[in-house]
N, C-alpha and C. Protein backbone atom coordinates (compact mmCIF):
# COMPACT_ATOMS: atom_id res chain seq x y z
N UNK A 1 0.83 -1.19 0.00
CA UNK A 1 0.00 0.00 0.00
C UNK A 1 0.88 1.25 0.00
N UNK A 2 1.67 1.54 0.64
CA UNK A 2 2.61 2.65 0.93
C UNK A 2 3.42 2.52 0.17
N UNK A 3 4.13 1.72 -0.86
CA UNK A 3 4.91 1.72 -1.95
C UNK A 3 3.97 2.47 -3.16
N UNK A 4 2.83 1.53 -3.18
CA UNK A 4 1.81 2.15 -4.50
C UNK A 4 1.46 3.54 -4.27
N UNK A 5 1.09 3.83 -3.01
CA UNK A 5 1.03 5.77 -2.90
C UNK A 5 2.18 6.24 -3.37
N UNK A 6 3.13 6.03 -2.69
CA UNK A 6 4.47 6.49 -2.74
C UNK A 6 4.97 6.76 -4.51
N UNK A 7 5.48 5.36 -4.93
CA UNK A 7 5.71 5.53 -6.35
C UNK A 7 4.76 5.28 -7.54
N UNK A 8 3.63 5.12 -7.06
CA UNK A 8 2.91 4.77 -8.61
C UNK A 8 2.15 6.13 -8.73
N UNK A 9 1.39 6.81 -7.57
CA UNK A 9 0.88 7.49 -6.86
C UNK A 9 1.55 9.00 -6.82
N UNK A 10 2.56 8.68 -6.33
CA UNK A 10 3.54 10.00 -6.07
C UNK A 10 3.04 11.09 -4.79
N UNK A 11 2.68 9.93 -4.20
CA UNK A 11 2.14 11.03 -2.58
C UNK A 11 3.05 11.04 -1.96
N UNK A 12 3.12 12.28 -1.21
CA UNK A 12 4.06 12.04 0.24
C UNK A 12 3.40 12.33 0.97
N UNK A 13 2.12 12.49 1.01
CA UNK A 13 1.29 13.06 1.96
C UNK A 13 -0.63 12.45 2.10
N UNK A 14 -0.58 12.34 2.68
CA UNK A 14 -2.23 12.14 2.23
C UNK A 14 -3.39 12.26 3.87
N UNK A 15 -4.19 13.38 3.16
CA UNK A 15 -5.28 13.94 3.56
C UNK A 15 -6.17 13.05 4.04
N UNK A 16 -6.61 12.58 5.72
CA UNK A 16 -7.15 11.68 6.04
C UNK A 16 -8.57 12.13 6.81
N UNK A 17 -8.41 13.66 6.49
CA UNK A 17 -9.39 13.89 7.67
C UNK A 17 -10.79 14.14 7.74
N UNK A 18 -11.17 13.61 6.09
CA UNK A 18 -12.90 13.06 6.07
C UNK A 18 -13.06 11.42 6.94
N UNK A 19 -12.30 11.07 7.51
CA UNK A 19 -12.42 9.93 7.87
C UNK A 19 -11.91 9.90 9.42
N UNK A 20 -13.04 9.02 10.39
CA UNK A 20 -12.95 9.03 11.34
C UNK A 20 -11.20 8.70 11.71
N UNK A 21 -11.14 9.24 13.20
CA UNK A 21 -10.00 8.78 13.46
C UNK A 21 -9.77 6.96 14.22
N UNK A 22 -10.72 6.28 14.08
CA UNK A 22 -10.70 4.94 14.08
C UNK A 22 -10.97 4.55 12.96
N UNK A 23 -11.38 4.96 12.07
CA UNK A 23 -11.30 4.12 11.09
C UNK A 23 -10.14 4.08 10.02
N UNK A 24 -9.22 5.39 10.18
CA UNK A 24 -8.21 5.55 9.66
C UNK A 24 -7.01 4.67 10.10
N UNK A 25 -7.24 4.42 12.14
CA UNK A 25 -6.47 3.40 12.45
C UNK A 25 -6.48 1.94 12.49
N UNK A 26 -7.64 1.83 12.26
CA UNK A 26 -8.27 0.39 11.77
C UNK A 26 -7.20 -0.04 10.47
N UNK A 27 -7.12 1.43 9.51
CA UNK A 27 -7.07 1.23 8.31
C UNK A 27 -5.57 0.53 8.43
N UNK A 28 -4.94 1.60 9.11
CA UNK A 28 -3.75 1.36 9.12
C UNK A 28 -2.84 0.38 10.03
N UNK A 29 -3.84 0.07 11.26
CA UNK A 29 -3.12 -1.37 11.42
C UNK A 29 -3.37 -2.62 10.22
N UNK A 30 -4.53 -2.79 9.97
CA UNK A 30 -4.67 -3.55 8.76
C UNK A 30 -3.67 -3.53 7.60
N UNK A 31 -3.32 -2.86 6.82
CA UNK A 31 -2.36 -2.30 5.99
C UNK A 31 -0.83 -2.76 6.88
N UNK A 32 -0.65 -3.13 7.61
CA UNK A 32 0.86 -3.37 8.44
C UNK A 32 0.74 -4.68 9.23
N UNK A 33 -0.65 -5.13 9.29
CA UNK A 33 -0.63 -6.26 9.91
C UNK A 33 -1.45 -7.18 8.71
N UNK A 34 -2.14 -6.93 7.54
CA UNK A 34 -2.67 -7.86 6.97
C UNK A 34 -3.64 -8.21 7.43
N UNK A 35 -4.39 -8.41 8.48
CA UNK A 35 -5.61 -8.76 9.40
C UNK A 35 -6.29 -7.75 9.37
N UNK A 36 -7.22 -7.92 9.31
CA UNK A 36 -9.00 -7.54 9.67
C UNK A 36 -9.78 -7.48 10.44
N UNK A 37 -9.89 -7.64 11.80
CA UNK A 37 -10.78 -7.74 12.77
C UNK A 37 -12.29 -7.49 12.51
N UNK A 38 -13.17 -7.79 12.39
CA UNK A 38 -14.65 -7.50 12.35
C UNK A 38 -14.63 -5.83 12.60
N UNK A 39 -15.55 -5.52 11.59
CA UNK A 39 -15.83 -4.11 10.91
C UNK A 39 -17.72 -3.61 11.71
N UNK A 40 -17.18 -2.71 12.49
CA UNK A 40 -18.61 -2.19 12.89
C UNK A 40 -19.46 -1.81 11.41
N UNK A 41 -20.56 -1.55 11.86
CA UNK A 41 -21.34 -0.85 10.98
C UNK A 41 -20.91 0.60 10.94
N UNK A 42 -20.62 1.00 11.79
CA UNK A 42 -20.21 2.71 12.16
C UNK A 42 -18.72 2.72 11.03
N UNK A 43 -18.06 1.97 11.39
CA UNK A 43 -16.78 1.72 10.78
C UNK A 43 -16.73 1.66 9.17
N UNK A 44 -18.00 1.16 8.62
CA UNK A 44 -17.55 0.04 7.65
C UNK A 44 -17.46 0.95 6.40
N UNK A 45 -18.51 2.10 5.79
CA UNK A 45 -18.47 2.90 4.90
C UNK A 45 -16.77 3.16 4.41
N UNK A 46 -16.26 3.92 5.38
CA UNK A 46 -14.79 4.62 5.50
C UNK A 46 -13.66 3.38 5.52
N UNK A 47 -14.20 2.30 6.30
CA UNK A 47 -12.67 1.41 5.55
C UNK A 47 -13.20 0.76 4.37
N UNK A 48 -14.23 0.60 3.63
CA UNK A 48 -14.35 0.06 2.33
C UNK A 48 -14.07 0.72 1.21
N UNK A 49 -13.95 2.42 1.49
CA UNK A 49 -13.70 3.41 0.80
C UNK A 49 -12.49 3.88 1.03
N UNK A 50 -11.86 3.47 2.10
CA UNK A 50 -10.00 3.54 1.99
C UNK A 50 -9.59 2.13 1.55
N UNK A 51 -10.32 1.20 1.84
CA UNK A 51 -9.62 0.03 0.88
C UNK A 51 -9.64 0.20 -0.68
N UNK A 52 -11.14 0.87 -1.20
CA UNK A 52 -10.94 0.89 -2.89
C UNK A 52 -9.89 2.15 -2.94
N UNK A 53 -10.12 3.51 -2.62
CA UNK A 53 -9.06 4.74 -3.12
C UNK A 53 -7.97 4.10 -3.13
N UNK A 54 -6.91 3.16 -2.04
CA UNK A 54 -5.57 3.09 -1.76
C UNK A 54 -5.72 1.36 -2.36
N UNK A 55 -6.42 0.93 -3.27
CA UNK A 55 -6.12 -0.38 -3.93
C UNK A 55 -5.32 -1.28 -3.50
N UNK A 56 -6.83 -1.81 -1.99
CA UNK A 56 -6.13 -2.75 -0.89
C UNK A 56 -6.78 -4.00 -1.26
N UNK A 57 -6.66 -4.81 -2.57
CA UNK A 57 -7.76 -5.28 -3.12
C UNK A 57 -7.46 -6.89 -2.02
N UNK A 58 -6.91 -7.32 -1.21
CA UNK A 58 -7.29 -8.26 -0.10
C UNK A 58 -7.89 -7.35 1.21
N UNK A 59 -8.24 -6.04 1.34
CA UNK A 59 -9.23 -5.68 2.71
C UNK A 59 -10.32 -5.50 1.76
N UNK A 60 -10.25 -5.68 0.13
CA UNK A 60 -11.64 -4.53 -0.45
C UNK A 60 -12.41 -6.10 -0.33
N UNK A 61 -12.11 -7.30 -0.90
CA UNK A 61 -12.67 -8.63 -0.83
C UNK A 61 -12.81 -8.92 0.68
N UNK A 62 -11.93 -8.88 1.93
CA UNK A 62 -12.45 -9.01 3.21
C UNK A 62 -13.84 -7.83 3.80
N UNK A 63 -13.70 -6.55 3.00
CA UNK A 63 -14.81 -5.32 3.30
C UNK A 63 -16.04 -6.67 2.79
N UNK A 64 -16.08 -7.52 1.30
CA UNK A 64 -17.33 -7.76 0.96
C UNK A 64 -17.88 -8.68 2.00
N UNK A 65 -16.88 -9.61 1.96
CA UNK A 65 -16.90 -10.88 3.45
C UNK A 65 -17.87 -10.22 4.48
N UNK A 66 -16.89 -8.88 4.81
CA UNK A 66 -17.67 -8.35 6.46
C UNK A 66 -19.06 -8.08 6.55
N UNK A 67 -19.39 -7.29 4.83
CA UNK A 67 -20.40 -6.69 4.94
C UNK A 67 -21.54 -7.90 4.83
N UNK A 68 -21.23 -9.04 4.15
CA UNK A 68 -22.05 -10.01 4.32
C UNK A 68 -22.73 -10.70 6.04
N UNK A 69 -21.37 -10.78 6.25
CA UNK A 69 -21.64 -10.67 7.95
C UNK A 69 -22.29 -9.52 8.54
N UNK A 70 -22.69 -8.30 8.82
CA UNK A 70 -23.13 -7.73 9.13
C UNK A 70 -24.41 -7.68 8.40
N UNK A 71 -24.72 -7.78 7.31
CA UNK A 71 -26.15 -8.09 6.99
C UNK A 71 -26.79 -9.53 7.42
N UNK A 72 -26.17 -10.73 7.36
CA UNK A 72 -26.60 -11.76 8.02
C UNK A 72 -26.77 -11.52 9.76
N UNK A 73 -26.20 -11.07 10.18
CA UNK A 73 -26.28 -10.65 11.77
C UNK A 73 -27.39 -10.21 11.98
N UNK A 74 -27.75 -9.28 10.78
CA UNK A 74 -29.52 -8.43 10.93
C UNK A 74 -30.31 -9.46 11.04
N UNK A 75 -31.07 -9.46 12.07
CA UNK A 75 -32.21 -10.31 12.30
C UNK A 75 -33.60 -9.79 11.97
N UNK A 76 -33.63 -8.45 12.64
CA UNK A 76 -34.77 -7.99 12.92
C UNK A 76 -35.00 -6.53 11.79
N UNK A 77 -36.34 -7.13 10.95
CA UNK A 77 -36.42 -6.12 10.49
C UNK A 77 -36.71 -4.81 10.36
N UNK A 78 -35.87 -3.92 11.17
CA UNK A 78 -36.21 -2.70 11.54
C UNK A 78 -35.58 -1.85 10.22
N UNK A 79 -36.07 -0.58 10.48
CA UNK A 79 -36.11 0.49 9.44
C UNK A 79 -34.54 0.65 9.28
N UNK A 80 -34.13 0.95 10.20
CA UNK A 80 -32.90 1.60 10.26
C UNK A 80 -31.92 0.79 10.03
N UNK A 81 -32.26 -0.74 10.31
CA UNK A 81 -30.96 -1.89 9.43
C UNK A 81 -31.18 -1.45 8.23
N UNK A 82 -32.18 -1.48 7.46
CA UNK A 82 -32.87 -1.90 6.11
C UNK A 82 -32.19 -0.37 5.18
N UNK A 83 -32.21 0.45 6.01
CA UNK A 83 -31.21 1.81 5.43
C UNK A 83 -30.17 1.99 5.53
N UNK A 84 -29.56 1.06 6.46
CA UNK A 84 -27.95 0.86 6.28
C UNK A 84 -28.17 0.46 5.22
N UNK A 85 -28.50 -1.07 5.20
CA UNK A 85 -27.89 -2.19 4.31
C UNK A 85 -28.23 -1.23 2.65
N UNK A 86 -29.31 -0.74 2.65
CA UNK A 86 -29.62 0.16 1.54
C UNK A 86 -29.09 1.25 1.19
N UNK A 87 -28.31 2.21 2.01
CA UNK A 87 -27.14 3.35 1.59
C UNK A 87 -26.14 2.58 1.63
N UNK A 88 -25.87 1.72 2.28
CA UNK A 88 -24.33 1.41 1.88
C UNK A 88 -23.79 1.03 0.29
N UNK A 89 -25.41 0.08 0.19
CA UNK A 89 -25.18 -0.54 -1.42
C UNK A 89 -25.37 0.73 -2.11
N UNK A 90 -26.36 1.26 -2.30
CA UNK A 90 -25.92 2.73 -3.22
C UNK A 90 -25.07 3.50 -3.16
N UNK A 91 -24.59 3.59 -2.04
CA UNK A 91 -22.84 4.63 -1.90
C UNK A 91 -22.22 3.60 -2.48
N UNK A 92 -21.97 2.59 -2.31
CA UNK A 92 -20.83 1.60 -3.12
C UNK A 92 -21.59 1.67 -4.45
N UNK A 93 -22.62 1.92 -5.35
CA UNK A 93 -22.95 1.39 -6.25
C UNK A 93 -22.32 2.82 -7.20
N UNK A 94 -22.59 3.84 -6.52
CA UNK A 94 -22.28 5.45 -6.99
C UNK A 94 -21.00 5.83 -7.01
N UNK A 95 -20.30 5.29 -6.15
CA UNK A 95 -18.80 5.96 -5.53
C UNK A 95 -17.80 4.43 -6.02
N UNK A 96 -17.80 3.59 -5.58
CA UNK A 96 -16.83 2.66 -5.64
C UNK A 96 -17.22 1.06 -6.95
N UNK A 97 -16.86 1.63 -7.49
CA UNK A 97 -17.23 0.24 -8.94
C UNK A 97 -16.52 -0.85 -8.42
N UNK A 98 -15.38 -1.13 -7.77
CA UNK A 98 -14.74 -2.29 -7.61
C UNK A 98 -15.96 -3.55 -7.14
N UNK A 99 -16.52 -3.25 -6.10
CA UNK A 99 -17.17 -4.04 -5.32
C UNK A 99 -18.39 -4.01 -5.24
N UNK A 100 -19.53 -2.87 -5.94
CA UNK A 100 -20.67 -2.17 -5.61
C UNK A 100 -21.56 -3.61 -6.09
N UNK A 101 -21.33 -4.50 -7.21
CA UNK A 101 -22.37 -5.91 -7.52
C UNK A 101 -22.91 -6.70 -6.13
N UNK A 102 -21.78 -6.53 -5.82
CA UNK A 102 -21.13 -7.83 -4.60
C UNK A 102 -22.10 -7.38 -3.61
N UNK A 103 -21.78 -6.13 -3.30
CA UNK A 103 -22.35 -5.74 -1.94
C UNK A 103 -24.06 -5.13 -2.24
N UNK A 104 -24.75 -4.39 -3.28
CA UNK A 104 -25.69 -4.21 -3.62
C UNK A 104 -26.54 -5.51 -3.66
N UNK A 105 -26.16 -6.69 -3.68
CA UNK A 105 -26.99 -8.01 -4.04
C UNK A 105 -27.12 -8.30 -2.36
N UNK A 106 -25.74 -8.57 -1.62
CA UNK A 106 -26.12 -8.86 -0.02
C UNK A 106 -27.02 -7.85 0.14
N UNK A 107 -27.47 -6.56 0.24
CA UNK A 107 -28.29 -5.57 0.60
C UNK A 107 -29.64 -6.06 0.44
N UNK A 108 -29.54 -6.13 -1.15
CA UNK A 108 -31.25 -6.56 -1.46
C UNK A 108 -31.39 -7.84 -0.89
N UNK A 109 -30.70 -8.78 -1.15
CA UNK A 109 -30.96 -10.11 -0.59
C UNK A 109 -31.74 -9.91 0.76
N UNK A 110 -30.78 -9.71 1.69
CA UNK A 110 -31.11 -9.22 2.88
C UNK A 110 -32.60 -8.68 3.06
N UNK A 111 -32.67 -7.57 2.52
CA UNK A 111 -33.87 -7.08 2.79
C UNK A 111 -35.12 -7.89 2.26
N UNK A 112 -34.82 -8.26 1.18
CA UNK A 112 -36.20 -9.81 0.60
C UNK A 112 -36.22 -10.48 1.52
N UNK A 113 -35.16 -11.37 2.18
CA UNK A 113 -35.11 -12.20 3.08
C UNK A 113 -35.86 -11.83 4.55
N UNK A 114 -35.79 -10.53 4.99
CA UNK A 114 -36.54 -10.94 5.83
C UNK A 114 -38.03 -10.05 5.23
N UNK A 115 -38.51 -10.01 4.37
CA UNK A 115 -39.67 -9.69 4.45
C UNK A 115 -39.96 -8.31 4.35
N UNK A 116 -38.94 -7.10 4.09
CA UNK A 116 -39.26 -6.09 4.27
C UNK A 116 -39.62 -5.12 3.07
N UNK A 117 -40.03 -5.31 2.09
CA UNK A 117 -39.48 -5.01 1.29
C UNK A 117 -40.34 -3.61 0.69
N UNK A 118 -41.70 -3.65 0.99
CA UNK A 118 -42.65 -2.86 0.91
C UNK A 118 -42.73 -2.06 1.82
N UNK A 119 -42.35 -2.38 2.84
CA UNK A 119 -42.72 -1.23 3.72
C UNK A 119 -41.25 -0.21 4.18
N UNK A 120 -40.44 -0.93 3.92
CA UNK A 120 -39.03 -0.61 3.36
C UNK A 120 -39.32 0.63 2.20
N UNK A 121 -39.31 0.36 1.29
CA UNK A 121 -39.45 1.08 -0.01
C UNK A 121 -40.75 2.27 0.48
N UNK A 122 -41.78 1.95 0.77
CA UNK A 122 -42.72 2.92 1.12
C UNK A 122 -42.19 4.06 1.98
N UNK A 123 -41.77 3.71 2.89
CA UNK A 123 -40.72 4.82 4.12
C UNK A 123 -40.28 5.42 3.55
N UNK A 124 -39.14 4.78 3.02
CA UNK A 124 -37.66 5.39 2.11
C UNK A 124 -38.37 6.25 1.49
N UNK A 125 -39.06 6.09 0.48
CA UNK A 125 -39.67 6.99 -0.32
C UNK A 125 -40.30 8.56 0.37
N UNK A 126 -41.14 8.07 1.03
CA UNK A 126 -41.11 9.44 2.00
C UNK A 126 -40.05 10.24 2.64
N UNK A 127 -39.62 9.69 2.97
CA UNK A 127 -37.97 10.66 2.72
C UNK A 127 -37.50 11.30 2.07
């Protein structure tokens, strides 16, 4: 990662401070240790979006892993899972092409699966 900024890149510097300061260190033990630890939901936007910008393409395939896990974890169909799992896939579908199939399908899946799907969409819409 720090070679490809460095020389392909030509950074010596890089601007971190749209991004929480845990998730930047998440980022960066990951990046030095290779490991992943389970990705909050709070977390997960900002390291899936420093894994595609800095072309970490083993955390961007562990981001899809996680996010699968965190949508399977959803049990209960409340509003506010159902709009994660639903902005996340459209911010990945808008912003990041690497991964946006992958993770837009766990989203919808998810939300068919448990049943929400109408009253889901009806809400949203009022918004």
């Amino acid at each position: 990662v720090i070679d490809h900024m460095t020389t392909t890149l030509h950074l010596t510097s890089v601007d971190m401070e749209e991004f929480s300061e845990e998730a930047v260190k998440y980022f960066v033990d990951a990046a030095y240790s290779g490991k992943s630890p389970p990705i909050s939901k709070d977390l997960f936007r900002n390291v899936n979006k420093m894994a595609n910008v800095f072309e970490m393409s083993w955390l961007v395939t562990r981001c899809v892993e996680q996010f699968s896990d965190i949508a399977e974890a959803i049990e209960e169909p409340s509003y506010l899972n159902m709009v994660f799992l639903f902005d996340e896939g459209a911010y990945i579908l808008s912003k990041l092409k690497s991964t946006s199939r992958d993770l837009v399908e766990i989203a919808l899946t998810k939300i068919r699966s448990i049943n929400g799907e109408e009253d889901f969409i009806s809400r949203y819409l009022e918004h």
